[in-house]
N, C-alpha and C. Protein backbone atom coordinates (compact mmCIF):
# COMPACT_ATOMS: atom_id res chain seq x y z
N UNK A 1 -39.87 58.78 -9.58
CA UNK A 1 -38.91 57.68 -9.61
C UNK A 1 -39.45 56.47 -8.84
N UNK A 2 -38.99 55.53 -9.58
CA UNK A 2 -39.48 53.75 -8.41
C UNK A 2 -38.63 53.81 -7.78
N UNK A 3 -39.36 52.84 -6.20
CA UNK A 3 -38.44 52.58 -5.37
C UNK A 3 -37.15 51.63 -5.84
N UNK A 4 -36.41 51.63 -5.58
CA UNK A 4 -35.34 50.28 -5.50
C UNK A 4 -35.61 48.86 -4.40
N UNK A 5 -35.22 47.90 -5.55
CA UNK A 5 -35.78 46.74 -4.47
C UNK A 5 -34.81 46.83 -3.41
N UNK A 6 -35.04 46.39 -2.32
CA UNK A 6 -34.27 45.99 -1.25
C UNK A 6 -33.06 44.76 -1.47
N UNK A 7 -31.84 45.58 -1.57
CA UNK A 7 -30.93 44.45 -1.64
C UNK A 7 -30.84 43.01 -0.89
N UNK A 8 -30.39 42.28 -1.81
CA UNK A 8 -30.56 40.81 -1.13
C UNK A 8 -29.07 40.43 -0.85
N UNK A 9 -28.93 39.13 -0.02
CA UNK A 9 -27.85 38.60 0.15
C UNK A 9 -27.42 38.09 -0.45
N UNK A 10 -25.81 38.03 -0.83
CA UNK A 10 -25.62 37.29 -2.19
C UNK A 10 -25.12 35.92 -1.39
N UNK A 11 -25.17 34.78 -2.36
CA UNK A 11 -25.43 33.34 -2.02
C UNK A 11 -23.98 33.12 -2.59
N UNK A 12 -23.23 32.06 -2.26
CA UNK A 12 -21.71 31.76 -2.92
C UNK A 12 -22.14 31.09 -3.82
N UNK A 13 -21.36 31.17 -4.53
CA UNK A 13 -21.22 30.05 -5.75
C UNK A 13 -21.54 28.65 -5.52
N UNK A 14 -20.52 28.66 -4.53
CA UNK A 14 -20.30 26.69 -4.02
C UNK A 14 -20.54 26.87 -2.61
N UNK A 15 -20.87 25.95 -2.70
CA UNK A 15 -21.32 25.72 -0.94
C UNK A 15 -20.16 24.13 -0.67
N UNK A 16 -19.46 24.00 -1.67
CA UNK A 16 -18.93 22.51 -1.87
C UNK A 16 -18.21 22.11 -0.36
N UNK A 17 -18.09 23.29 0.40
CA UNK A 17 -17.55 22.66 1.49
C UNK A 17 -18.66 22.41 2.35
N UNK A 18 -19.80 22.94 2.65
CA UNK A 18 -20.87 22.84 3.52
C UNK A 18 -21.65 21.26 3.28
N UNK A 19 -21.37 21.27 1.77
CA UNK A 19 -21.76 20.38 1.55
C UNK A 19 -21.13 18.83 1.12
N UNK A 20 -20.02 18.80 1.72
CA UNK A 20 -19.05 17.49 1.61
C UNK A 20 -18.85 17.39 3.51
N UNK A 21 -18.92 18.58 4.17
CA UNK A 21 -18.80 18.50 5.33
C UNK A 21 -20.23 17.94 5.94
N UNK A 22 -21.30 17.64 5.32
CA UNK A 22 -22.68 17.21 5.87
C UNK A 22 -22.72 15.83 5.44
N UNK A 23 -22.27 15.52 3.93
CA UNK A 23 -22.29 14.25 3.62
C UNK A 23 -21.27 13.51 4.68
N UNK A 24 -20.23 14.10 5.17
CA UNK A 24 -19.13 13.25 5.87
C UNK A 24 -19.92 13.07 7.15
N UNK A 25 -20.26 13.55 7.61
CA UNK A 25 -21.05 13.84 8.81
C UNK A 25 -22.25 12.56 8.79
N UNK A 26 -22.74 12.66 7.68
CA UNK A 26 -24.01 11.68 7.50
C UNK A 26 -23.72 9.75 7.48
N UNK A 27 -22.02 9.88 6.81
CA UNK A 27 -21.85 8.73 6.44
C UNK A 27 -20.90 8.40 7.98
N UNK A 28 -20.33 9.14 8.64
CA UNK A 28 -19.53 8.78 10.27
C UNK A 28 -21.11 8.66 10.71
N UNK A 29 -22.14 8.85 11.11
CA UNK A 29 -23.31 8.55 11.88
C UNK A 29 -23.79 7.32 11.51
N UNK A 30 -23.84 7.14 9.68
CA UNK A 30 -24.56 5.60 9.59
C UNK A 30 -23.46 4.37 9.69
N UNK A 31 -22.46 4.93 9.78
CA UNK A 31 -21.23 3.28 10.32
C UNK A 31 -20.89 3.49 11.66
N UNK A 32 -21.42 4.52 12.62
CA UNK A 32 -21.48 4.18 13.86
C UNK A 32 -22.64 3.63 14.11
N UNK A 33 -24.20 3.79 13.70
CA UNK A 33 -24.93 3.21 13.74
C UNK A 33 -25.33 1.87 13.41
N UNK A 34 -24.08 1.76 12.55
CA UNK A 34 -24.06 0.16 12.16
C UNK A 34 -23.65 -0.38 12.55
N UNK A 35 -21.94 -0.31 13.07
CA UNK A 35 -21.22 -0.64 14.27
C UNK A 35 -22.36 -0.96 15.95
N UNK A 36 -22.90 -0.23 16.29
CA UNK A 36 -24.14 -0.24 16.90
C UNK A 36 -24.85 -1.13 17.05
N UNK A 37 -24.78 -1.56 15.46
CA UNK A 37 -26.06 -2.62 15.66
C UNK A 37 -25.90 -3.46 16.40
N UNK A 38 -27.22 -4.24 16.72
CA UNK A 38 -26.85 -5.68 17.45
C UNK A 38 -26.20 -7.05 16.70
N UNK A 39 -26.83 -6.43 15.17
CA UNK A 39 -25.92 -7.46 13.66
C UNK A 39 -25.17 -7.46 13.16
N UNK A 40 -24.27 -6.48 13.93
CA UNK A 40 -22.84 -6.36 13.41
C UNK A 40 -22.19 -7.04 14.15
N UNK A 41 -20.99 -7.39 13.43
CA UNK A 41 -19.89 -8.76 13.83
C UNK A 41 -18.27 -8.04 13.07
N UNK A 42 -17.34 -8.37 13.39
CA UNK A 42 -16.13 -7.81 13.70
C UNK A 42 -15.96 -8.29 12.13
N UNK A 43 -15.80 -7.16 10.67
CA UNK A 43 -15.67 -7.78 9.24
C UNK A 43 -14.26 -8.38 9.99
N UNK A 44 -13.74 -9.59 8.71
CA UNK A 44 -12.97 -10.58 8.39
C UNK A 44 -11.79 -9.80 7.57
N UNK A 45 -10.52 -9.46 7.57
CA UNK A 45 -9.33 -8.96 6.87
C UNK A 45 -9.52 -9.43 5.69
N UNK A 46 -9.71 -9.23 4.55
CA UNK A 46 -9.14 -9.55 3.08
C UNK A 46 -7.88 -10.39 3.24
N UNK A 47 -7.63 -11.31 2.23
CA UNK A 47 -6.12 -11.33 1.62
C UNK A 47 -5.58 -12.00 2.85
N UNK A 48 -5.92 -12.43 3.82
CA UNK A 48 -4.79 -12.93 5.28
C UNK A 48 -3.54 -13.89 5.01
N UNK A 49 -4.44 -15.07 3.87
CA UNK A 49 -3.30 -15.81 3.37
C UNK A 49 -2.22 -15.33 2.88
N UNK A 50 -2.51 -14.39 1.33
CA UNK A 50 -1.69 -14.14 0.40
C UNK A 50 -0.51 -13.06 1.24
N UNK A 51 -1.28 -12.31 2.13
CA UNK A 51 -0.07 -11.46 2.84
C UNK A 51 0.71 -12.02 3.80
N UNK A 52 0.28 -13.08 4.47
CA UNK A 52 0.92 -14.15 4.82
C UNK A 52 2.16 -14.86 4.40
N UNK A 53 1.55 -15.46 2.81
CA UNK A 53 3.09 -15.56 2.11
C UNK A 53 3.73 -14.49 1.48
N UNK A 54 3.19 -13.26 1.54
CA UNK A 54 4.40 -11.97 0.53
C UNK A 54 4.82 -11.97 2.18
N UNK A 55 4.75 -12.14 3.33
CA UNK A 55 5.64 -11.75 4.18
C UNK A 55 6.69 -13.22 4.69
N UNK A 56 6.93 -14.31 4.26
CA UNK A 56 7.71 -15.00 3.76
C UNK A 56 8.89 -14.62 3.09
N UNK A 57 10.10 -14.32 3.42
CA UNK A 57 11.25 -14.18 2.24
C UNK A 57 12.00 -15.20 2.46
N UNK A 58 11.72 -15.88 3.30
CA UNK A 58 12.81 -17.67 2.70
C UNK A 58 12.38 -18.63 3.62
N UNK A 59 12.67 -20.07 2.71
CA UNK A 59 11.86 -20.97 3.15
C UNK A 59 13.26 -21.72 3.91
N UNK A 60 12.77 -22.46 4.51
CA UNK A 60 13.96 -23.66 5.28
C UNK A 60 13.68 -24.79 5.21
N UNK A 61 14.83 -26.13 4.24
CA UNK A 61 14.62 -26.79 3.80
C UNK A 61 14.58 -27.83 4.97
């Protein structure tokens, strides 16, 4: 009779969490590193005006 191979470890299917938990990991390091930089500057709010006037509900004549 042949030997039998030596069982192996079985591998999961998905690793989808190992691997969304490394990408998150990768992308919090490069916007602290960017934050970091010496060329970073405080971004500018979108929209300041327009929310400006949707927070307007009446004018005084």
């Amino acid at each position: 009779m042949a030997k039998r191979p030596t069982p192996k470890k079985r591998r999961a299917k998905s690793d989808g969490r190992a691997q969304s938990s490394t990408y998150d990991k990768k992308q919090v390091r490069r916007l602290e590193n960017r934050q970091n930089s010496p060329y970073a500057k405080v971004a500018e709010g979108k929209n300041k005006g327009d929310k400006a006037v949707k927070g307007i509900t009446r004018i005084k004549a």
